[in-house]
PDB file of N, CA and C in Angstrom:
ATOM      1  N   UNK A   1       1.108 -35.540 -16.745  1.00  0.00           N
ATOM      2  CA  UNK A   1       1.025 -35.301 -18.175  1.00  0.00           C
ATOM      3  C   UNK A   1       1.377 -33.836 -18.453  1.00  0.00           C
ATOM      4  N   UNK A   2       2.283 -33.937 -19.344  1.00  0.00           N
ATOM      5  CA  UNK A   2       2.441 -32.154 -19.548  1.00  0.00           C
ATOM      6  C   UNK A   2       1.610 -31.359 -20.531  1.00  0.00           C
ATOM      7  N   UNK A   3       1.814 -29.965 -19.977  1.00  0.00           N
ATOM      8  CA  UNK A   3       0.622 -29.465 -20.522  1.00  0.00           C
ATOM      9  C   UNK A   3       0.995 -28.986 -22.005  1.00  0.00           C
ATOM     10  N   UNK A   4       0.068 -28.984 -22.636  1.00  0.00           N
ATOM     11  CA  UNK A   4       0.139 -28.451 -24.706  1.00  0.00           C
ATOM     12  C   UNK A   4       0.201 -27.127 -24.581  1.00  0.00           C
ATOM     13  N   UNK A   5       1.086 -27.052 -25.429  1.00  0.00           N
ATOM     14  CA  UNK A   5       1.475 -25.426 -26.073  1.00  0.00           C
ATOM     15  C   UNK A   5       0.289 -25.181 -26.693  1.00  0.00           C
ATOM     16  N   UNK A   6      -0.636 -24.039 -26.586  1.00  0.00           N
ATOM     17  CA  UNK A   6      -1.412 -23.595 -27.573  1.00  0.00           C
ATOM     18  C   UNK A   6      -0.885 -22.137 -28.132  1.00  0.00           C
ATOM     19  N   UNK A   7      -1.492 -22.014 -29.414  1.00  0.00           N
ATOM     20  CA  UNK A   7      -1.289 -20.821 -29.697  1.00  0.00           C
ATOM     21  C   UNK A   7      -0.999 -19.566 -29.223  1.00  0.00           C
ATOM     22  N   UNK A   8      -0.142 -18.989 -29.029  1.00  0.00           N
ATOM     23  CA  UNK A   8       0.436 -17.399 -29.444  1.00  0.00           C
ATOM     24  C   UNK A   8      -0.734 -16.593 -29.806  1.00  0.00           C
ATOM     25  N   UNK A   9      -1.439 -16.493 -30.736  1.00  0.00           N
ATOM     26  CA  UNK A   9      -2.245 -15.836 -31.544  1.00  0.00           C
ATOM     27  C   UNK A   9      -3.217 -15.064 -30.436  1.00  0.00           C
ATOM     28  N   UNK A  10      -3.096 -13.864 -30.909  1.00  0.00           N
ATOM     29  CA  UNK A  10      -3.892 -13.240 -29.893  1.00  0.00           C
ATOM     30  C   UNK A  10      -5.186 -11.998 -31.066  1.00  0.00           C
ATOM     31  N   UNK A  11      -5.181 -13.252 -32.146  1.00  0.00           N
ATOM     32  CA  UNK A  11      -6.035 -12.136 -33.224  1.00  0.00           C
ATOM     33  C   UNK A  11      -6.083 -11.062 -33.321  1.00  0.00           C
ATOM     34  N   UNK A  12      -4.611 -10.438 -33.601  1.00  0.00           N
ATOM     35  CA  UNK A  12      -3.952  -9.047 -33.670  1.00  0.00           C
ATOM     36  C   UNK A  12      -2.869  -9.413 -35.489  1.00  0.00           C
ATOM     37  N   UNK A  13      -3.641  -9.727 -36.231  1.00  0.00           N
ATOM     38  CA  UNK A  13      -2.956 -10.319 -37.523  1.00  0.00           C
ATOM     39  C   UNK A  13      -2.565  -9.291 -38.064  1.00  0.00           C
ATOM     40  N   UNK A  14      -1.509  -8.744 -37.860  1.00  0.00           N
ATOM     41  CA  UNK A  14      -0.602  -7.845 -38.935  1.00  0.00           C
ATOM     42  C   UNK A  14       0.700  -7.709 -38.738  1.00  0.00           C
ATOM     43  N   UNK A  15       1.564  -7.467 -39.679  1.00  0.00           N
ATOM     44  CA  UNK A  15       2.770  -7.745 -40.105  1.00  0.00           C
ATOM     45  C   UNK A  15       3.564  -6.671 -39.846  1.00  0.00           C
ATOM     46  N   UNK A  16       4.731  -6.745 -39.466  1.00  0.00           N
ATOM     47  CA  UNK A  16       5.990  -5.515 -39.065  1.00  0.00           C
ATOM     48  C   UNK A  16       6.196  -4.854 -40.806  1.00  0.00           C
ATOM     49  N   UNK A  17       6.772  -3.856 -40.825  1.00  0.00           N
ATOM     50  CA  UNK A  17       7.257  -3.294 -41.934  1.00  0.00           C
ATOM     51  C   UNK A  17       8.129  -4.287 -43.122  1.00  0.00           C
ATOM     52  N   UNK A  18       8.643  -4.914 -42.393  1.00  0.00           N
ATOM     53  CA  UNK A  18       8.989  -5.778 -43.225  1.00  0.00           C
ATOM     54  C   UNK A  18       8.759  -7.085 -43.898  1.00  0.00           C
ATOM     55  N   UNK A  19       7.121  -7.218 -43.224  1.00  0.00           N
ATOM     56  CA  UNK A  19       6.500  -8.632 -43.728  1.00  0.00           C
ATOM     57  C   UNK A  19       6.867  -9.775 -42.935  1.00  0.00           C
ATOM     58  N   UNK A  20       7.610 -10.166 -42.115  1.00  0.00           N
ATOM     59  CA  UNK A  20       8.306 -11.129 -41.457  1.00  0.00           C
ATOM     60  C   UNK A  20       7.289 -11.241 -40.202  1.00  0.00           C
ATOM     61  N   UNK A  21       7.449 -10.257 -39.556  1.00  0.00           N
ATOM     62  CA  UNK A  21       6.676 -11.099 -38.051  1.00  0.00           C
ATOM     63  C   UNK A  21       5.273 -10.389 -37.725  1.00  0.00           C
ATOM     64  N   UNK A  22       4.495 -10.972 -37.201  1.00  0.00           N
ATOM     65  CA  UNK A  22       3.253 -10.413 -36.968  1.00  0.00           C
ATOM     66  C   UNK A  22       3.630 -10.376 -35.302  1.00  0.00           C
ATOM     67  N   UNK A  23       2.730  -8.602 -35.700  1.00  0.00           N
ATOM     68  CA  UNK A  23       2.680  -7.768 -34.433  1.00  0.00           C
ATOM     69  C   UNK A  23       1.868  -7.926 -33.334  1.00  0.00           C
ATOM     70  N   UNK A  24       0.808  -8.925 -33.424  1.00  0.00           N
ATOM     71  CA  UNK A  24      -0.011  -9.707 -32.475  1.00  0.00           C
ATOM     72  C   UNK A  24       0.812 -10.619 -31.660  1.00  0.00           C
ATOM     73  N   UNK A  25       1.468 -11.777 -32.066  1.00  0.00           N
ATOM     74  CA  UNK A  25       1.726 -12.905 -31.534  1.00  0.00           C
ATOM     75  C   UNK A  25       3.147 -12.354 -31.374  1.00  0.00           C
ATOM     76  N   UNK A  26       4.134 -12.520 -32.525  1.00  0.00           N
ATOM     77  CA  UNK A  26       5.644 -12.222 -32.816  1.00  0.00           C
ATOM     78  C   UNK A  26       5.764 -13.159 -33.776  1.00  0.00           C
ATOM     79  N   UNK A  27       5.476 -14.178 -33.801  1.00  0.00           N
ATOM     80  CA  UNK A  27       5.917 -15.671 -35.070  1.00  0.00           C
ATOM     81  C   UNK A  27       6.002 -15.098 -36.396  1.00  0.00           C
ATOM     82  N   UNK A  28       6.987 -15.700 -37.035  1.00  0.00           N
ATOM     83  CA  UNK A  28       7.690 -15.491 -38.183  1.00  0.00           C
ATOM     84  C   UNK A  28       5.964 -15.844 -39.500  1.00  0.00           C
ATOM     85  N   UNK A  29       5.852 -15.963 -40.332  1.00  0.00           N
ATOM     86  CA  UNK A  29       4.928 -16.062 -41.140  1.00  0.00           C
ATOM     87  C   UNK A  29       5.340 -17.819 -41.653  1.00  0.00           C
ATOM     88  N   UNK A  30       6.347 -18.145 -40.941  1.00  0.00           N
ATOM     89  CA  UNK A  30       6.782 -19.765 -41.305  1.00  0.00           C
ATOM     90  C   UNK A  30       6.987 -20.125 -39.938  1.00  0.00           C
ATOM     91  N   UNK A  31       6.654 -19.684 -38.972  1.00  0.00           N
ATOM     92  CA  UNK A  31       6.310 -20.271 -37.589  1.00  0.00           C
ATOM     93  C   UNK A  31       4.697 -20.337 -38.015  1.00  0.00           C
ATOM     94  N   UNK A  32       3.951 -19.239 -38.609  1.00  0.00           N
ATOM     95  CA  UNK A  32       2.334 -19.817 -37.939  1.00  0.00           C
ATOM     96  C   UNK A  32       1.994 -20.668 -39.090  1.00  0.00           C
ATOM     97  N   UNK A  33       2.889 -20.695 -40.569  1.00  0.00           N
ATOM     98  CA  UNK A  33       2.394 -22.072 -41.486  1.00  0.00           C
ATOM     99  C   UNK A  33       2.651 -23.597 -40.506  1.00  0.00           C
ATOM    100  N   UNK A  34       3.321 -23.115 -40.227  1.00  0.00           N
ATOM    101  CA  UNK A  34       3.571 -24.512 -39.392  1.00  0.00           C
ATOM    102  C   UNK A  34       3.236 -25.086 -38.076  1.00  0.00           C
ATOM    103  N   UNK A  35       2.914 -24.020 -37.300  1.00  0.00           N
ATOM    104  CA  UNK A  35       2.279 -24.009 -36.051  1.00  0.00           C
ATOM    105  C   UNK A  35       0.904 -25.365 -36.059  1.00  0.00           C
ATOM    106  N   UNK A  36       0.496 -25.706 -37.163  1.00  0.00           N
ATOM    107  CA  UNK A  36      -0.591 -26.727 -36.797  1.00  0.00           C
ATOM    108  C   UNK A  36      -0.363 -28.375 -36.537  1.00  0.00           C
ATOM    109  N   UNK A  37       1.060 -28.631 -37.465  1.00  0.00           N
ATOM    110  CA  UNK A  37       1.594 -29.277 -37.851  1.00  0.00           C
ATOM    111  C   UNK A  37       2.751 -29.956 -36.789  1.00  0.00           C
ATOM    112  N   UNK A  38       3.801 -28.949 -36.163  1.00  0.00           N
ATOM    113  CA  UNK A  38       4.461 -28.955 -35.156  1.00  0.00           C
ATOM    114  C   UNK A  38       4.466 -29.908 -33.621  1.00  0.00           C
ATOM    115  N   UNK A  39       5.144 -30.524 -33.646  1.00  0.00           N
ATOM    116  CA  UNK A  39       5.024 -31.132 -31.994  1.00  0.00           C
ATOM    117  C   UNK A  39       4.987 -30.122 -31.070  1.00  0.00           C
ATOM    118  N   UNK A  40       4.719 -30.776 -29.686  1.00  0.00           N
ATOM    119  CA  UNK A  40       5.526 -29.799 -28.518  1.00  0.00           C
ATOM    120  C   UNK A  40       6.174 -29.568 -28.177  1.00  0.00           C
ATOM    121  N   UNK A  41       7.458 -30.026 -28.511  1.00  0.00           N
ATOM    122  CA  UNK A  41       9.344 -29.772 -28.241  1.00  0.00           C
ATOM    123  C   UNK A  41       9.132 -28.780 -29.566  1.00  0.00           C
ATOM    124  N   UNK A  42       8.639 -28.502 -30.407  1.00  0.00           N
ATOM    125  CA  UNK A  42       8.848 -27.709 -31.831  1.00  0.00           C
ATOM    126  C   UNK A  42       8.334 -26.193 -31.278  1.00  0.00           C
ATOM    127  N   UNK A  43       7.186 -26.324 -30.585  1.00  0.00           N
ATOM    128  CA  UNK A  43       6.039 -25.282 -30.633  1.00  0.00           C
ATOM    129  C   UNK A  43       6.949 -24.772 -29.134  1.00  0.00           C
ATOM    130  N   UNK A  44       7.294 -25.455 -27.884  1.00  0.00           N
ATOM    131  CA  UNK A  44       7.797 -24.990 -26.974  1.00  0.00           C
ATOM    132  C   UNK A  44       8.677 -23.828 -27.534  1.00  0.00           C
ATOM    133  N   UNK A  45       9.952 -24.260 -28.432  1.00  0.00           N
ATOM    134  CA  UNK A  45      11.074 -24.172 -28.757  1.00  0.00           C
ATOM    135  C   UNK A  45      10.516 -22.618 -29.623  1.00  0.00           C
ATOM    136  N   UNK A  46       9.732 -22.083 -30.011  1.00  0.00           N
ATOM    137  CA  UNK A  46       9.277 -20.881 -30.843  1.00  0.00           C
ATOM    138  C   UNK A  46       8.329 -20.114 -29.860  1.00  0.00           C
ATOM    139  N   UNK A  47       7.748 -20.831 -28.444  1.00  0.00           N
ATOM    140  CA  UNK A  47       7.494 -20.164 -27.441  1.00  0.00           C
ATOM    141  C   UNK A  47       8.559 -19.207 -26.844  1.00  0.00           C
ATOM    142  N   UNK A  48       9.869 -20.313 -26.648  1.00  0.00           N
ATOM    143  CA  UNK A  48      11.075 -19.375 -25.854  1.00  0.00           C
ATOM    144  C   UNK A  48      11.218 -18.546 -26.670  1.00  0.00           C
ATOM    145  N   UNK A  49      11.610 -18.492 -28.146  1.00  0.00           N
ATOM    146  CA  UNK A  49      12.427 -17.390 -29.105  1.00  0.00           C
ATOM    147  C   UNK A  49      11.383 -16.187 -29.026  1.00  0.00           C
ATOM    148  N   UNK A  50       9.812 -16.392 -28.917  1.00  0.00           N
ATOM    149  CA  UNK A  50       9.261 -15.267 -29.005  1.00  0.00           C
ATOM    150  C   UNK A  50       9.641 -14.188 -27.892  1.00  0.00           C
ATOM    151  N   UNK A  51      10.141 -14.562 -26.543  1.00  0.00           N
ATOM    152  CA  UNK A  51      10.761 -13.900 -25.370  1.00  0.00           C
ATOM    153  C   UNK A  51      12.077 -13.252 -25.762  1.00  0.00           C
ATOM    154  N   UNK A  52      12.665 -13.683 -26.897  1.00  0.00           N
ATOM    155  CA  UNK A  52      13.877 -13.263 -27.322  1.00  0.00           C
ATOM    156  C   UNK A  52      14.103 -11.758 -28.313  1.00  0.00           C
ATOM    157  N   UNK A  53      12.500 -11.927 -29.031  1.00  0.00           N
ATOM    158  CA  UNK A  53      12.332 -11.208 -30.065  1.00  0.00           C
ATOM    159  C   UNK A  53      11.892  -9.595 -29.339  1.00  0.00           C
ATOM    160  N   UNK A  54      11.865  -8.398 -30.112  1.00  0.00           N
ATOM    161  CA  UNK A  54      11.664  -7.247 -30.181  1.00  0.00           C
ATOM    162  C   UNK A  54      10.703  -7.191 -29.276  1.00  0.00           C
ATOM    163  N   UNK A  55      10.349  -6.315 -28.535  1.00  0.00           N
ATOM    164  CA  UNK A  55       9.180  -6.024 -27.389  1.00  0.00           C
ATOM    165  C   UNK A  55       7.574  -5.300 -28.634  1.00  0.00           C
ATOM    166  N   UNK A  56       8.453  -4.310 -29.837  1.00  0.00           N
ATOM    167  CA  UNK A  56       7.490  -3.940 -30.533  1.00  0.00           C
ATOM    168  C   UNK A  56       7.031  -5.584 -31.627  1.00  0.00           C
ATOM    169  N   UNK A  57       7.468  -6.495 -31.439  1.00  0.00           N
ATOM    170  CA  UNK A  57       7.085  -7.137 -32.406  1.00  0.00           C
ATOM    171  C   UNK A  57       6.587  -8.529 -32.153  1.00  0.00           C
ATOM    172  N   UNK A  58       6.053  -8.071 -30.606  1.00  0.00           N
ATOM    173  CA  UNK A  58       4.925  -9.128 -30.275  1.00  0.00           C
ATOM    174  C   UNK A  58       4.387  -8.815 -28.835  1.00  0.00           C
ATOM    175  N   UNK A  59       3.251  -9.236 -28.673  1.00  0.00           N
ATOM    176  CA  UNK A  59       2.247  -8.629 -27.345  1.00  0.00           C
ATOM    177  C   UNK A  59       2.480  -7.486 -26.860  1.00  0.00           C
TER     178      UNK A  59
END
């Protein structure tokens, strides 16, 4: 059985200068509306991009 994506969230809730990504996790502010909602091919798929994103703009 494969294992569930859980949350990113590392209760570090605040936002880059430009409102878009929070500096805790990296997810867009329409990645974590949706994050509850999401399958696991969805939630995987915003796991990889966070590896993609800015080093200052997540963990």
């Amino acid at each position: 059985m494969p294992q569930t994506v859980t949350t990113p969230c590392v209760s570090v809730c605040t936002l880059d200068a430009r409102g878009r990504l929070c500096l805790g996790c990296g997810r867009t502010l329409e990645e974590i509306g949706a994050w509850p909602t999401l399958g696991e091919n969805e939630r995987r798929a915003i796991m990889a991009r966070l590896n993609q994103r800015p080093a200052g703009a997540a963990r």
